[in-house]
Protein backbone atom coordinates (compact mmCIF):
# COMPACT_ATOMS: atom_id res chain seq x y z
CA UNK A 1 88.64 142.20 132.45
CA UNK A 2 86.70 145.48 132.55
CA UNK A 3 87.77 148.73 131.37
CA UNK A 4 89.25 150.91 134.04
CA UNK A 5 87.20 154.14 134.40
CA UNK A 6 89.95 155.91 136.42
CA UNK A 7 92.98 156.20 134.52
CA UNK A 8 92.89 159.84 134.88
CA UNK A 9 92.22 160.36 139.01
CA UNK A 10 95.28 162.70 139.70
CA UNK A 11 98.09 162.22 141.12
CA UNK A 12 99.83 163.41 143.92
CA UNK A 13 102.98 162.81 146.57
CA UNK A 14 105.65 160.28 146.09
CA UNK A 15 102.57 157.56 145.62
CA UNK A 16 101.20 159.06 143.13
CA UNK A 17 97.98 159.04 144.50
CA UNK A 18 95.14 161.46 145.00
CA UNK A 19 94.46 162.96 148.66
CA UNK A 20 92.31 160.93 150.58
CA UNK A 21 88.61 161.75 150.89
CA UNK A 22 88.09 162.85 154.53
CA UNK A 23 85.13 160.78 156.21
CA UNK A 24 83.12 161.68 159.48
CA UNK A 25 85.85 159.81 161.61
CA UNK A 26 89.02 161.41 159.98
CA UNK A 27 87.44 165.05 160.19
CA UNK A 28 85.64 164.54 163.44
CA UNK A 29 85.01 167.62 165.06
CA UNK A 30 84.49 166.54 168.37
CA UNK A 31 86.89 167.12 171.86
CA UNK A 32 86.63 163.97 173.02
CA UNK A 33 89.26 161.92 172.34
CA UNK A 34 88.34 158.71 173.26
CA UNK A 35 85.28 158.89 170.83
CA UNK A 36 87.06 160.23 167.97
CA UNK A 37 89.90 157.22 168.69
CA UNK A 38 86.59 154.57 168.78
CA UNK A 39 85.71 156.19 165.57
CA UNK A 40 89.30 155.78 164.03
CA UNK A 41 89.69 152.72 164.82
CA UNK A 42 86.46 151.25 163.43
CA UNK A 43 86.03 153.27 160.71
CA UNK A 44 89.71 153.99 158.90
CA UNK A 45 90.05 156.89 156.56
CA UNK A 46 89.61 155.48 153.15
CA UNK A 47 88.88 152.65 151.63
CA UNK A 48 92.03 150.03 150.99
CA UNK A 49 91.77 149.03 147.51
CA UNK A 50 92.80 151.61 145.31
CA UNK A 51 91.41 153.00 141.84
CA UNK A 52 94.13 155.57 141.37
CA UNK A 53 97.42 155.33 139.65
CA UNK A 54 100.27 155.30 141.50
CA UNK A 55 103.13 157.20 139.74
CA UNK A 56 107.16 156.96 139.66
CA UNK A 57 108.06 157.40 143.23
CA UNK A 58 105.68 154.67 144.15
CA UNK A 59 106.98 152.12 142.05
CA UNK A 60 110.89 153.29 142.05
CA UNK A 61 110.21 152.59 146.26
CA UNK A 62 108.80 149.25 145.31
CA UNK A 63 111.39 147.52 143.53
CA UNK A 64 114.25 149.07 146.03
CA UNK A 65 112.46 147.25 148.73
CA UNK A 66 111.62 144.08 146.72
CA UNK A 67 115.50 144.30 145.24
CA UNK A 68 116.39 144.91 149.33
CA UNK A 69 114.26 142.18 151.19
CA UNK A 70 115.24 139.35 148.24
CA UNK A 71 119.33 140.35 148.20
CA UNK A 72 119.33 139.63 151.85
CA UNK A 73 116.70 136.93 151.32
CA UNK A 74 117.63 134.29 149.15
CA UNK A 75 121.89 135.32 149.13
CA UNK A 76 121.58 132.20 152.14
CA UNK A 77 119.13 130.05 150.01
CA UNK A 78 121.51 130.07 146.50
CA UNK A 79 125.18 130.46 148.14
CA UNK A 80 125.62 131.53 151.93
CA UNK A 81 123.89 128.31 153.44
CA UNK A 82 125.81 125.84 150.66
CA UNK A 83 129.54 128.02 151.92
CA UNK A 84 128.27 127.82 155.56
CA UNK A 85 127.25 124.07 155.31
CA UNK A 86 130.73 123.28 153.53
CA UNK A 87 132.20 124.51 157.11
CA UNK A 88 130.33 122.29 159.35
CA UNK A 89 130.15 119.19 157.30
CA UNK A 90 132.83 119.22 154.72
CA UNK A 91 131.88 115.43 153.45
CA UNK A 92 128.29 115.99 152.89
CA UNK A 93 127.40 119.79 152.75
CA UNK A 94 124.24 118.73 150.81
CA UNK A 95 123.03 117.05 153.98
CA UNK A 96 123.01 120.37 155.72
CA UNK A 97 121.32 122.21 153.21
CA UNK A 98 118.88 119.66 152.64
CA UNK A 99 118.46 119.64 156.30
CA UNK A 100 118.51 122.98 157.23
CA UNK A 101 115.93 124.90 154.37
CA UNK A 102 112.88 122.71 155.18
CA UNK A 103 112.94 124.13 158.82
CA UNK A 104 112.82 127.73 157.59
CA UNK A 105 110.44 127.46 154.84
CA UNK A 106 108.01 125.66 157.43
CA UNK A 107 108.77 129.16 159.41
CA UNK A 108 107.71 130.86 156.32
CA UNK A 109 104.58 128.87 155.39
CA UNK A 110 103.42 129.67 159.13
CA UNK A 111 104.54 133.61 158.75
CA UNK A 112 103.49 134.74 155.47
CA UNK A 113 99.18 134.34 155.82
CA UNK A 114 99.66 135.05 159.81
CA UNK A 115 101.36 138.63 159.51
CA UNK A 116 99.36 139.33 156.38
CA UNK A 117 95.98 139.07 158.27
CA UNK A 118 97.12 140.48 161.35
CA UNK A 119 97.82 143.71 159.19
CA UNK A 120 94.73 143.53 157.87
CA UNK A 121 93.59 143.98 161.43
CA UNK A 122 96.27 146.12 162.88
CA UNK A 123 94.99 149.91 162.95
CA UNK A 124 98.09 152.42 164.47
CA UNK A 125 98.75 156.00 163.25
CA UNK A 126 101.84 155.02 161.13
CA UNK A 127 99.11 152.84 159.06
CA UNK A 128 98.53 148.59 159.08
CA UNK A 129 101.55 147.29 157.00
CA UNK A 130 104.46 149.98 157.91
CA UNK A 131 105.18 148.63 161.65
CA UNK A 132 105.07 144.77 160.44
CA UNK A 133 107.28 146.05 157.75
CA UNK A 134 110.17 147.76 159.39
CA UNK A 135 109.94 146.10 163.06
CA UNK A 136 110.41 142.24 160.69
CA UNK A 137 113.35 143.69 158.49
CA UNK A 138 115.15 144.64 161.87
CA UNK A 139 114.56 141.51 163.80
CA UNK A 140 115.62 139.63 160.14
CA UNK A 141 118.79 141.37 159.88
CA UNK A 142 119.47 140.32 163.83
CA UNK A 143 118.75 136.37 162.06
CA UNK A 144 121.47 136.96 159.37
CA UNK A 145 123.92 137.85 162.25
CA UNK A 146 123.17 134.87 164.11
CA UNK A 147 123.38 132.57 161.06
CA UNK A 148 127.02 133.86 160.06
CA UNK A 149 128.23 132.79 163.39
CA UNK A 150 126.08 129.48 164.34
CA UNK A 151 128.88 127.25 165.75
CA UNK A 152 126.66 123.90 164.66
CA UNK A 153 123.46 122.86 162.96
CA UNK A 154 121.26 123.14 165.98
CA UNK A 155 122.08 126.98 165.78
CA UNK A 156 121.75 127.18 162.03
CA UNK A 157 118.74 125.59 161.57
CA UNK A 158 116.83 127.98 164.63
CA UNK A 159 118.60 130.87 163.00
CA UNK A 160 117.09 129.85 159.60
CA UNK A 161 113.65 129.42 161.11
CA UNK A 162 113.93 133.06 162.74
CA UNK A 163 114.65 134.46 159.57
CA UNK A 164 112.45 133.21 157.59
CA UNK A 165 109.78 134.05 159.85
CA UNK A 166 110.55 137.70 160.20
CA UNK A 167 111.52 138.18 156.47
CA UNK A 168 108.23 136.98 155.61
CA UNK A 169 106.68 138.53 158.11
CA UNK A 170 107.89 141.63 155.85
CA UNK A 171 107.03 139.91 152.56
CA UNK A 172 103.51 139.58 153.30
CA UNK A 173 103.08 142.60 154.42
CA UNK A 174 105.23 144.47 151.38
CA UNK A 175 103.23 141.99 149.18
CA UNK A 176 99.51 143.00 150.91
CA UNK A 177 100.76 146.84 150.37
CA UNK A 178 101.23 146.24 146.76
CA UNK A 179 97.27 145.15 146.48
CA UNK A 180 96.69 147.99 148.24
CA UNK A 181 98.24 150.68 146.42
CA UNK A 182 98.18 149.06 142.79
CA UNK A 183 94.57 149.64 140.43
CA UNK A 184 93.85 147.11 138.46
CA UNK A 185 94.99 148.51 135.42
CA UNK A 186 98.84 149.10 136.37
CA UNK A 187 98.93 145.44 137.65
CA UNK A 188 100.75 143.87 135.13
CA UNK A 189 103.31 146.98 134.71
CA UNK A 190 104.25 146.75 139.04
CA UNK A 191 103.88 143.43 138.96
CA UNK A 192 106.91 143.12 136.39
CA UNK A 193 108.64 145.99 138.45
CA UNK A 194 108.56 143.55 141.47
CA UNK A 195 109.65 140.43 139.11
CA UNK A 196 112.87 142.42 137.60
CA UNK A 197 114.07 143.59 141.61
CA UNK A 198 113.37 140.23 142.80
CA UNK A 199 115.93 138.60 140.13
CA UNK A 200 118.29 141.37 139.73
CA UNK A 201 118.79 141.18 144.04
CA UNK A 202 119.61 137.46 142.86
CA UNK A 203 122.29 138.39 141.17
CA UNK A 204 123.64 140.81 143.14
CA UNK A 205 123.97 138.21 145.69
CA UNK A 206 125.53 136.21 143.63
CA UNK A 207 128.23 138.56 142.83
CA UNK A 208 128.32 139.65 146.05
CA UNK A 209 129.11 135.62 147.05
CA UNK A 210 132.21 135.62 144.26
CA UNK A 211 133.85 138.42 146.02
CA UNK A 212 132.32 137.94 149.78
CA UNK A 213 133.06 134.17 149.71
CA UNK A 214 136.43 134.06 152.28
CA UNK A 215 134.50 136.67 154.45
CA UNK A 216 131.18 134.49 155.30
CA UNK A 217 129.86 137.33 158.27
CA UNK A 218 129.68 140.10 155.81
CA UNK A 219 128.08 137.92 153.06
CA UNK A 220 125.38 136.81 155.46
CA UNK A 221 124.87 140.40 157.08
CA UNK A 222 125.31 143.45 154.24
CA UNK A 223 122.80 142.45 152.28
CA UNK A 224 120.56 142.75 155.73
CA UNK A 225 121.69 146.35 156.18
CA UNK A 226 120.62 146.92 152.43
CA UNK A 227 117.17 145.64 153.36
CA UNK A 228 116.82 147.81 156.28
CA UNK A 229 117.22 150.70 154.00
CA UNK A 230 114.76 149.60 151.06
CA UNK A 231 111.99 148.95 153.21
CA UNK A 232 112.13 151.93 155.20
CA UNK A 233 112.63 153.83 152.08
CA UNK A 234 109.33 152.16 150.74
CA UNK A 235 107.33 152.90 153.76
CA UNK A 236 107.97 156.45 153.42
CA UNK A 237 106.91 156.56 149.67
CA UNK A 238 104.13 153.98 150.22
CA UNK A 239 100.67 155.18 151.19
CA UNK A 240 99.14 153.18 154.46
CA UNK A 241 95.88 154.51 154.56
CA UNK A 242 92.94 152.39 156.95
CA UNK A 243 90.03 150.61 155.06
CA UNK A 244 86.78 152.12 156.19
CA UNK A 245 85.49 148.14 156.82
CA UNK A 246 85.05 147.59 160.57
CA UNK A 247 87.28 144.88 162.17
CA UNK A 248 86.08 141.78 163.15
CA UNK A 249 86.24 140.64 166.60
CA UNK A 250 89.39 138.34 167.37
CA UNK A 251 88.50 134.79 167.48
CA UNK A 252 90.81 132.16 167.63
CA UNK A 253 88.18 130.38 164.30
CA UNK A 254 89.64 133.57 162.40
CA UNK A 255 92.88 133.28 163.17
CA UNK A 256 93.00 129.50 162.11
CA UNK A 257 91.32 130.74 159.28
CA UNK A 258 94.14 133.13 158.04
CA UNK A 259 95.46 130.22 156.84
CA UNK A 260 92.86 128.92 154.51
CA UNK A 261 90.65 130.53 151.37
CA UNK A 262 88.14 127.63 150.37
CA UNK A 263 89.56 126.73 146.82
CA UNK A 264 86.21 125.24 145.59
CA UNK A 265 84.15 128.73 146.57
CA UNK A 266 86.62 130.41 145.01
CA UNK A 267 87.97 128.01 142.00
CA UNK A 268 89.77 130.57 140.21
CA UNK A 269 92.31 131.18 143.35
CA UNK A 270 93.01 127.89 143.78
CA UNK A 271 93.79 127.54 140.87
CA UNK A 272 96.34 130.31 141.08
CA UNK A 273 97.67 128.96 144.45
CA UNK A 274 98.45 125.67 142.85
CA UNK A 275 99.88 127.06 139.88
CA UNK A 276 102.25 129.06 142.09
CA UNK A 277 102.66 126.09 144.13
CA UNK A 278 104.44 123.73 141.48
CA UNK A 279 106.49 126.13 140.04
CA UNK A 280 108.26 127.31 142.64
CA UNK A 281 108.80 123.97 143.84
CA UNK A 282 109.87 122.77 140.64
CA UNK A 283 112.50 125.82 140.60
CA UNK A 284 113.87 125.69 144.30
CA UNK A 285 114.65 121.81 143.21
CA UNK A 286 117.33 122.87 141.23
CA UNK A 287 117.98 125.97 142.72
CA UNK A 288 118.87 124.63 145.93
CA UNK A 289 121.79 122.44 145.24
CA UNK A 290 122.96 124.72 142.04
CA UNK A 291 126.55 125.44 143.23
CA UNK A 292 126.72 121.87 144.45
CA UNK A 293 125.55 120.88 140.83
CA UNK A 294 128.36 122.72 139.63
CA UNK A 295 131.06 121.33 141.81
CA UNK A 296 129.68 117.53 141.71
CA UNK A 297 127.78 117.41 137.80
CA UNK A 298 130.63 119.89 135.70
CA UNK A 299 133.44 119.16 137.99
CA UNK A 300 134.57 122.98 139.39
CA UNK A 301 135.99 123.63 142.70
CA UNK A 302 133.59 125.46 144.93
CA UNK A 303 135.05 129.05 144.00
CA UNK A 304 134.61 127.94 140.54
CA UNK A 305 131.24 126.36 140.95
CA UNK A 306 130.21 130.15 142.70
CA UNK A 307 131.99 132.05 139.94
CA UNK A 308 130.37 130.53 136.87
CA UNK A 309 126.63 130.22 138.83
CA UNK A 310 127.05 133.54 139.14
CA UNK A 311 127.93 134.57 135.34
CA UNK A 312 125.06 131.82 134.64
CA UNK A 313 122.54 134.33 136.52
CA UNK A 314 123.53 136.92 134.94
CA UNK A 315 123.04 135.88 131.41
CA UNK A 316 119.48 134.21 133.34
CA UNK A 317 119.05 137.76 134.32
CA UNK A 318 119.58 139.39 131.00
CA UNK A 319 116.92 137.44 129.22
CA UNK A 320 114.53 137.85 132.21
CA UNK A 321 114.94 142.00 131.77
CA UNK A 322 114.26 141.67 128.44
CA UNK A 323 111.02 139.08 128.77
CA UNK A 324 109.45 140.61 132.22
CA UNK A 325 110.13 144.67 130.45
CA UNK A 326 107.91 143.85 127.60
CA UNK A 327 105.53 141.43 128.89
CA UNK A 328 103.57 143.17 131.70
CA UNK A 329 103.16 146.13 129.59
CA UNK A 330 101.77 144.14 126.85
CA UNK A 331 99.41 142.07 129.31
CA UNK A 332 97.87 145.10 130.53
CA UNK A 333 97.50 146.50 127.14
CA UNK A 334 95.43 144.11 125.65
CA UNK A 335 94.02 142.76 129.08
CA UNK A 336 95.32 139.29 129.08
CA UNK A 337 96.99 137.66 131.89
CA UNK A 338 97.08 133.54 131.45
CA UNK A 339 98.65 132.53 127.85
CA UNK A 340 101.48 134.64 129.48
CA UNK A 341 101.52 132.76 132.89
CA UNK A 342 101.27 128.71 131.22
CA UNK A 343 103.69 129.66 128.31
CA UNK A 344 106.13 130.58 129.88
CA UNK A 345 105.54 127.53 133.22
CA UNK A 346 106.15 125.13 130.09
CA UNK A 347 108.88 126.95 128.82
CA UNK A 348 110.87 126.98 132.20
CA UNK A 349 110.14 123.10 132.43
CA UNK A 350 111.87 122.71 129.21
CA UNK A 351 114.97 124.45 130.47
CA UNK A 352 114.55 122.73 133.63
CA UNK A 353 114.78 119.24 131.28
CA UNK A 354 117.87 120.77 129.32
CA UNK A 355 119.41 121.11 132.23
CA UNK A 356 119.04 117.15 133.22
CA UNK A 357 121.02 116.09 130.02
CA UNK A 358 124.52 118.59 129.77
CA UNK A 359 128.06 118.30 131.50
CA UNK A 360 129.52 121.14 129.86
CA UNK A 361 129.17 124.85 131.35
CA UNK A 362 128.37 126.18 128.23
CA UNK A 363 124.79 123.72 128.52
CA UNK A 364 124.55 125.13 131.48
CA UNK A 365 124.86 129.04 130.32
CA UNK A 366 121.93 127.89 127.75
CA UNK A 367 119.41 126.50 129.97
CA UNK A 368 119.67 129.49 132.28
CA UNK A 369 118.97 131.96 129.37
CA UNK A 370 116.16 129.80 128.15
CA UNK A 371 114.67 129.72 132.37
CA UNK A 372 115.65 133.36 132.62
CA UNK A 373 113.51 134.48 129.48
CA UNK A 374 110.74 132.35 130.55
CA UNK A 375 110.82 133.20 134.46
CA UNK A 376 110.80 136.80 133.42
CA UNK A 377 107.53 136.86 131.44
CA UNK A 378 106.09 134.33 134.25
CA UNK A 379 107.22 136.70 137.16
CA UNK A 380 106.07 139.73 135.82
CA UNK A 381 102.24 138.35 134.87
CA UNK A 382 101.81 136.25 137.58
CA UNK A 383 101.19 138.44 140.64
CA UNK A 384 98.84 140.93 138.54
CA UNK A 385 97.34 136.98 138.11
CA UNK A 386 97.00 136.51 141.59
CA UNK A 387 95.97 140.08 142.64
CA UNK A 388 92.95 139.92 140.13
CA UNK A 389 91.53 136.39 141.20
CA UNK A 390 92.03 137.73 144.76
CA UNK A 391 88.32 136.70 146.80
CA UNK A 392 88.35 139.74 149.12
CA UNK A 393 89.87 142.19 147.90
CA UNK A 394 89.05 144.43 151.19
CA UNK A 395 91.31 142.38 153.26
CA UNK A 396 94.41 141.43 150.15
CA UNK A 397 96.87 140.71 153.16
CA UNK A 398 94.99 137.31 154.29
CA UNK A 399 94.53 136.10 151.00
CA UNK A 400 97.89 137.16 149.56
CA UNK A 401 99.11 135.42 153.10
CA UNK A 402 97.66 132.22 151.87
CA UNK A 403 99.05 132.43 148.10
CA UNK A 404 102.22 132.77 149.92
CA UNK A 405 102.35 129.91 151.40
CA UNK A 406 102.34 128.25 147.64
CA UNK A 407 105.85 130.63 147.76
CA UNK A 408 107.08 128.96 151.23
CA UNK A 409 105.65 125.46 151.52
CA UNK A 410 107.67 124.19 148.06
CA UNK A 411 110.63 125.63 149.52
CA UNK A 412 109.99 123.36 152.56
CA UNK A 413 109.39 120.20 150.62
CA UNK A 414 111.71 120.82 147.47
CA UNK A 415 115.29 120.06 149.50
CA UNK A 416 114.17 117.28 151.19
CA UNK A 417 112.16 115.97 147.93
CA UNK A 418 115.71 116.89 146.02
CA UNK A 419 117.47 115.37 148.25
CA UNK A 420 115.83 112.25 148.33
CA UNK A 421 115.90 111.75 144.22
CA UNK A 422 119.42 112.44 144.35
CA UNK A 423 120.13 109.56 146.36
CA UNK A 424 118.63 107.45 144.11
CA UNK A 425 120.85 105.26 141.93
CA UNK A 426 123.98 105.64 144.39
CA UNK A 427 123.89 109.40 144.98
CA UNK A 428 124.41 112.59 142.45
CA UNK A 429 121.60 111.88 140.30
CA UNK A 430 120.98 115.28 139.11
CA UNK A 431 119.21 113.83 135.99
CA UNK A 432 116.37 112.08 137.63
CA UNK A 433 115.92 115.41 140.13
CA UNK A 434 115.91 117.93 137.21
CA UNK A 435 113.43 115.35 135.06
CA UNK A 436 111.45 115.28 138.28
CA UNK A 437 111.51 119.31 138.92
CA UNK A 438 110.40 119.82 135.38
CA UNK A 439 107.48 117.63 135.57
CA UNK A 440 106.55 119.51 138.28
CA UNK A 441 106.83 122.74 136.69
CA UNK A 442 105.08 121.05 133.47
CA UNK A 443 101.53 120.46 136.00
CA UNK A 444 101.82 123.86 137.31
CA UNK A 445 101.50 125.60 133.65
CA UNK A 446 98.57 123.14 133.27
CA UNK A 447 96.58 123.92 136.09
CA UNK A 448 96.47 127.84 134.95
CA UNK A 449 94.65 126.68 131.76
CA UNK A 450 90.98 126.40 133.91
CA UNK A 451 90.76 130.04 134.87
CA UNK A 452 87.50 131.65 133.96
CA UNK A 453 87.43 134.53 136.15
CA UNK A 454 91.08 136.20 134.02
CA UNK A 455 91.63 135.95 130.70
């Protein structure tokens, strides 16, 4: 990677960043306003990739809405949906859950590259990203409501499917305002900022779960109002300025194509995608069924099996604050991104493997501190990865849409996938799915080796 030549642009605001430049269509002179609106529109105020570094306040707002969204995120995803489907099925909760996810993360796979290119279009006076941003989180939080009280598995599943949709409908956007604000050279430092609020809003869910677990509506909905707070608080501190680029006329060929960047023009972001792709399915195998792996594998009651996931995070956490702290700080000091990123893919694989072979909790406590330290170097490298292979970096929200959907379509296919090896053999086979989800994991650190474009 080059040498940044702006280091030293100053700073100003809660961003951090320097006052725009005025152009001809911000400091228009002229009285008529539906010319100087034409000229707005068109023409933006500054351009939307930034060379300036963003300071404190910027990336303080950042991880509370990252730490927001993901609390009230993926609570459902590790404990609320596995409580909730104990209700409604109480012989085969796994059923439900296997069931159920698919739906949503086929809501989020449609969401995440949609809403990130419409904001790439959208041009209002509160910015592109802010009004996808806080109108999603509301409608989200409405979601979590429903999903508390869905009487059956019709209900759950369209609730799930809502959510998903409007909280990534927030995620791509958040994510596209990260490209936007972010130089190159702080990459790797926000980029760990977003990996340590992502895991430490796991854990609070967790936690939350162990105390929240007899009172299901305020476990699905609190960690909503939380969100609504982090993400307005971010779009406050955030800066939304419009690219200077004109917009495109509306086609239905460019809508179709917000789902798509050709991997063979542009190698190096495939590459990325799949990469992305395998681990996070590989992950949400496991993931997914974790407090039923407890209760069926080590033999706890459900309270238990919540309880020691929970303590299992945190010690996952621990090593993942120490591993993401130091690693994106050292990636951007000597300007290496991918021995980080297939390291530590392998390394989570191996825990992922550990995992297949113990029956104690104690194995258990060790193969999340071995994931933890090695998700936390992955997490924190791996989106300054993505940002810098990016093809367009004019219009980040389309193409961050896309490598999104290597976040939501695993978490479509995983359950189901999961699902299906644990049926094999007469049911419970946790080996053969955790053997399976580390393979998976395995091909995804390989694929990162072929990168040219990022060292």
């Amino acid at each position: 990677m080059s040498t940044p030549t702006s280091k030293e642009e100053p700073k100003s605001g809660l961003a951090g960043t320097a006052t725009p430049p005025v152009t001809a269509a911000a400091g228009a002179t002229s009285t008529d306003p539906a010319a100087a609106s034409r000229a707005f529109s068109v023409e933006g105020i500054t351009q939307a990739v930034s060379s300036v570094r963003v300071g404190r306040g910027y990336l303080w707002g950042l991880s509370f809405a990252q730490f927001g969204l993901f609390v009230a995120l993926l609570t459902p995803v590790f404990v609320s949906m596995s409580i909730k489907a104990e209700q409604l099925n109480p012989g085969s909760p796994e059923s439900v859950v296997g069931s159920v996810l698919p739906f949503g993360a086929f809501g989020a796979l449609l969401a995440n590259p949609l809403f990130g290119a419409i904001s790439d279009r959208t041009r209002t006076r509160w910015g592109r990203r802010r009004p996808w941003m806080i109108g999603g989180v509301v409608v989200f939080v409405g979601s979590l409501a429903w999903l508390a009280f869905s009487p059956d598995q019709l209900q759950l599943t369209l609730a799930w499917v809502l959510a998903q949709v409007t909280a990534n409908a927030v995620l791509a956007t958040l994510t596209a305002s990260f490209a936007d604000n972010v130089p190159e050279f702080q990459r790797g430092k926000a980029s760990s900022v977003i990996a340590l609020a992502q895991n430490i809003a796991i854990l609070a869910g967790l936690y939350l779960a162990v105390y929240l677990v007899g009172n299901l509506p305020v476990l699905f909905v609190a960690p909503g109002i939380l969100a609504i707070i982090a993400i307005v608080v971010y779009a406050v501190v955030c800066r939304d300025d419009l690219p200077t680029t004109p917009i495109k006329p509306f086609s239905w060929i460019n809508l179709i194509s917000s789902f798509w960047t050709n991997p063979i023009k542009h190698r190096d972001f495939g590459l990325a995608w799949w990469g992305r792709f395998l681990i996070t399915f590989g992950t949400f195998m496991f993931t997914t069924y974790r407090p039923l792996y407890m209760k069926d594998r080590i033999g706890l009651s459900l309270q238990e099996a919540v309880s020691t996931v929970a303590f299992g995070v945190l010690l996952y956490t621990i090593a993942l604050l120490a591993s993401a702290a130091l690693s994106g700080w050292v990636s951007d000091r000597i300007g290496r991104r991918k021995v980080f990123v297939w390291s530590s893919t392998a390394l989570t694989a191996v825990g992922l493997v550990i995992l297949a072979h113990v029956d104690t909790v104690g194995g258990f406590y060790f193969a999340e501190i071995v994931m933890g330290f090695a998700f936390g170097i992955y997490a924190a490298i791996d989106t300054a990865l993505v940002v810098d292979v990016l093809p367009d970096p004019e219009r980040p929200g389309k193409d961050l849409g896309v490598i999104n959907i290597a976040n939501a379509l695993p978490q479509s296919l995983a359950p189901a996938v999961g699902l299906f090896l644990l049926g094999i053999g007469g049911g419970q086979n946790y080996t053969l799915m955790l053997w399976g989800a580390g393979v998976a994991v395995l091909l995804g650190a390989l694929v990162i080796l072929p990168i040219k474009s990022v060292k």
